[in-house]
C-alpha atoms as a PDB file:
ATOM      1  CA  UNK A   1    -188.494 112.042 -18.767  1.00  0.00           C
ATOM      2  CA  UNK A   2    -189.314 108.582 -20.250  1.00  0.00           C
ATOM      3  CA  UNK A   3    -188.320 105.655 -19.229  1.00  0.00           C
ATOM      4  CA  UNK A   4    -187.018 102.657 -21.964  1.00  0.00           C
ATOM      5  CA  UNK A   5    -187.056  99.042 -21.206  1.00  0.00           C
ATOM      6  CA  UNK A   6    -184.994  96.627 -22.650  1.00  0.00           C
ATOM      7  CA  UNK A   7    -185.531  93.098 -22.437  1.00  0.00           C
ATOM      8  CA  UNK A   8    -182.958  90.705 -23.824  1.00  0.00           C
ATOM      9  CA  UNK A   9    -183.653  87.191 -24.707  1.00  0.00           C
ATOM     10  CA  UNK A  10    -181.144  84.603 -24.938  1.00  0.00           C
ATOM     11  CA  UNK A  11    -181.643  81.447 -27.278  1.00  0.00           C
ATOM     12  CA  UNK A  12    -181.517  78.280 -25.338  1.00  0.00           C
ATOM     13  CA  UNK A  13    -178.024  76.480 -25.704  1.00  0.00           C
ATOM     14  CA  UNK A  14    -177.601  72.637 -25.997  1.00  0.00           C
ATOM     15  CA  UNK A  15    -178.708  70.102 -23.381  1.00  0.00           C
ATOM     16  CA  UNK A  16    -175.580  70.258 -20.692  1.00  0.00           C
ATOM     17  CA  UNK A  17    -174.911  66.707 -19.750  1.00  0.00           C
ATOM     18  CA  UNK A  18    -173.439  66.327 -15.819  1.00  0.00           C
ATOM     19  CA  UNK A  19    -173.068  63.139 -16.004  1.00  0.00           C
ATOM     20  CA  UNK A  20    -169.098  61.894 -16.489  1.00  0.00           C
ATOM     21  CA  UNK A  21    -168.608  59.658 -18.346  1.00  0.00           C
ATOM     22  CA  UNK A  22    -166.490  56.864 -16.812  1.00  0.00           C
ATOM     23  CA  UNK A  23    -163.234  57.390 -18.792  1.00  0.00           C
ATOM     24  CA  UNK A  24    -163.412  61.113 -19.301  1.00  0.00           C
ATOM     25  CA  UNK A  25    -160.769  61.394 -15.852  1.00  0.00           C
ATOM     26  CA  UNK A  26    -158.153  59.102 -17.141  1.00  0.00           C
ATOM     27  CA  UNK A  27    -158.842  60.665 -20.973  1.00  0.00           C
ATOM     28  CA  UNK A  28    -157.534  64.298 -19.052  1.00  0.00           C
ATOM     29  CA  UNK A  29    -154.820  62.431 -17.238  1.00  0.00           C
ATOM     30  CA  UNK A  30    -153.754  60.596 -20.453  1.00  0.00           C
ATOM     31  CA  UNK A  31    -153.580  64.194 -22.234  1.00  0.00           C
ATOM     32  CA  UNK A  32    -151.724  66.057 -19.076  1.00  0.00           C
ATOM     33  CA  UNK A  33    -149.042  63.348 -19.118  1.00  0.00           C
ATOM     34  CA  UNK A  34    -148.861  63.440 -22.760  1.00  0.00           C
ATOM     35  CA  UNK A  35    -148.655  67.408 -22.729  1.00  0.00           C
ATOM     36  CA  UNK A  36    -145.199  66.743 -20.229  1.00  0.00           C
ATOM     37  CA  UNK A  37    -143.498  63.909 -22.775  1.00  0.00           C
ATOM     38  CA  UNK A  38    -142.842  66.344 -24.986  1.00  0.00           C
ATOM     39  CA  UNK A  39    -140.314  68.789 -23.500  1.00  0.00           C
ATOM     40  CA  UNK A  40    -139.003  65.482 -21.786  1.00  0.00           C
ATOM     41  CA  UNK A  41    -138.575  64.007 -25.240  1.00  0.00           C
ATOM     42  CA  UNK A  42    -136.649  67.873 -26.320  1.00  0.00           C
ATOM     43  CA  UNK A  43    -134.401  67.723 -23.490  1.00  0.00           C
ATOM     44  CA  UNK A  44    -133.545  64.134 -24.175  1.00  0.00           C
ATOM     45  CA  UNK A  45    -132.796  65.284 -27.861  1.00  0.00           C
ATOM     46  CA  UNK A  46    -130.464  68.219 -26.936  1.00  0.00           C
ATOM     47  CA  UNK A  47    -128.083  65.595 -25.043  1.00  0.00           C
ATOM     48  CA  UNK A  48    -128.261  62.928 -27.999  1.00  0.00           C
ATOM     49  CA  UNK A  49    -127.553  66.125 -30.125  1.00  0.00           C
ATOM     50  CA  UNK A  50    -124.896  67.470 -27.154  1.00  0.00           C
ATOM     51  CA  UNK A  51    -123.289  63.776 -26.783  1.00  0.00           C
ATOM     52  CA  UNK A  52    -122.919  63.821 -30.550  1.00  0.00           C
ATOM     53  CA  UNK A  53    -121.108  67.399 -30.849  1.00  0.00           C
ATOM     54  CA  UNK A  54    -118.890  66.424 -27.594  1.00  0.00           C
ATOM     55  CA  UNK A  55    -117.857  63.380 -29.621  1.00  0.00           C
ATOM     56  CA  UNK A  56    -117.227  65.226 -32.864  1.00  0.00           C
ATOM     57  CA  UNK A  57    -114.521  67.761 -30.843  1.00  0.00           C
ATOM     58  CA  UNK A  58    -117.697  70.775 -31.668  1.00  0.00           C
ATOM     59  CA  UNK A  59    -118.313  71.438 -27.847  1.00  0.00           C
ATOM     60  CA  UNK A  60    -116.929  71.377 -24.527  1.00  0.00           C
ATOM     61  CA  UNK A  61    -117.070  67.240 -23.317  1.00  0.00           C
ATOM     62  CA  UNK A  62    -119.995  65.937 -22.355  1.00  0.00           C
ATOM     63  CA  UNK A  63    -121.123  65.966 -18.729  1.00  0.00           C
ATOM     64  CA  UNK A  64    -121.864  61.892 -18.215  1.00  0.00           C
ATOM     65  CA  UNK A  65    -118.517  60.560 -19.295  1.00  0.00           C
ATOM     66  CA  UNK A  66    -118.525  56.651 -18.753  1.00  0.00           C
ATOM     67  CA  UNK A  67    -120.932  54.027 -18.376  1.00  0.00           C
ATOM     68  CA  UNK A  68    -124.480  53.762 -20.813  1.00  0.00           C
ATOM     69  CA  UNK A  69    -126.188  57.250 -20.480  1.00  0.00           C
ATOM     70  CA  UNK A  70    -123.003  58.495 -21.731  1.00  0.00           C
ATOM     71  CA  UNK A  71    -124.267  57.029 -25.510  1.00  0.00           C
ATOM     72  CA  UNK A  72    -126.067  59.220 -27.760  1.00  0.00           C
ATOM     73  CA  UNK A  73    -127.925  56.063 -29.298  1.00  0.00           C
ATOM     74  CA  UNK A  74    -129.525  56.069 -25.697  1.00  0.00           C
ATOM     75  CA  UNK A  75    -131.061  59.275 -25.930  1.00  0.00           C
ATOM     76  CA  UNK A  76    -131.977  59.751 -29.220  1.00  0.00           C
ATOM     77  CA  UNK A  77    -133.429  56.493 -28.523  1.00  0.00           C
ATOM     78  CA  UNK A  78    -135.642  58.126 -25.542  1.00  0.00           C
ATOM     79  CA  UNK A  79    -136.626  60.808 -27.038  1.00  0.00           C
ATOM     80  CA  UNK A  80    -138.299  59.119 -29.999  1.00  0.00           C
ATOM     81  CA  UNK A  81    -139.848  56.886 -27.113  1.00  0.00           C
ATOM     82  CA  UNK A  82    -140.573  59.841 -25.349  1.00  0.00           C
ATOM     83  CA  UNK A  83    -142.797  61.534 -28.497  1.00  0.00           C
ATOM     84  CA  UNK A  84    -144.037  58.040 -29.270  1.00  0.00           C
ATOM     85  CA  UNK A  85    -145.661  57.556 -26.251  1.00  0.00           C
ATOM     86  CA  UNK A  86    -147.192  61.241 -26.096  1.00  0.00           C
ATOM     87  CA  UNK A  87    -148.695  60.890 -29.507  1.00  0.00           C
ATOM     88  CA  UNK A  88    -149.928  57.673 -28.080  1.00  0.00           C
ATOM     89  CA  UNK A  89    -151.582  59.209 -25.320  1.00  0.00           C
ATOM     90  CA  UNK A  90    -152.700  62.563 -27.199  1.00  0.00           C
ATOM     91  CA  UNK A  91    -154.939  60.478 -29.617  1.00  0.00           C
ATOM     92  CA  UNK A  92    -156.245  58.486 -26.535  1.00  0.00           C
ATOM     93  CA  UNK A  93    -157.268  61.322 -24.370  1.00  0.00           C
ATOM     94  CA  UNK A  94    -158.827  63.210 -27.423  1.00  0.00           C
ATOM     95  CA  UNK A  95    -160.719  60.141 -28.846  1.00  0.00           C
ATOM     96  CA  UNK A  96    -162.407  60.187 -25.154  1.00  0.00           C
ATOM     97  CA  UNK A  97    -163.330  63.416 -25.828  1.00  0.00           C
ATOM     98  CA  UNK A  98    -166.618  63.625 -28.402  1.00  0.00           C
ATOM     99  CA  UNK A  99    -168.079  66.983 -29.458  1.00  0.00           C
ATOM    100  CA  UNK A 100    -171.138  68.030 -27.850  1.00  0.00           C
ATOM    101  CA  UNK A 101    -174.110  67.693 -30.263  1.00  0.00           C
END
């Protein structure tokens, strides 16, 4: 009975850098907030979209009846706020970001 030996040789990778840089926390911070804005900004859409319909006689009436959340300028309003400000915070926490050379 012989015996084989195999030997496996891995290439070296790139240079891991463990230092953080300073902004790299608030960069992941900036992008978990951001990832959150945007079913925020969906929901506030449906009841811009809902407050609309109610007001049209197309659904049942809508749930806030008086006073100003009860205006679907208000949250269509948030809702483009809402996405603006994820963008906003996607292209910060990626520009923090830089591929590893």
């Amino acid at each position: 009975m012989s015996l084989m030996v195999v030997r496996i040789r891995f290439a070296k990778g790139p240079v891991v850098n463990r230092k953080r840089k300073p902004d790299e926390g608030l960069a992941n911070l900036a992008m978990a907030v951001a990832a959150l804005l945007t079913p925020a900004a969906v929901m506030a859409l449906v009841l811009g979209v809902w407050r609309i319909a109610a007001g049209l006689k197309l659904t049942s009436s809508f749930y806030i009846a008086s006073g100003p959340f009860s205006d679907w300028r208000l949250w269509l309003g948030a809702a483009a706020l809402l996405q603006l400000c994820s963008h906003f915070l996607n292209r910060y926490g990626k520009s923090k970001h830089t591929a590893a050379s």
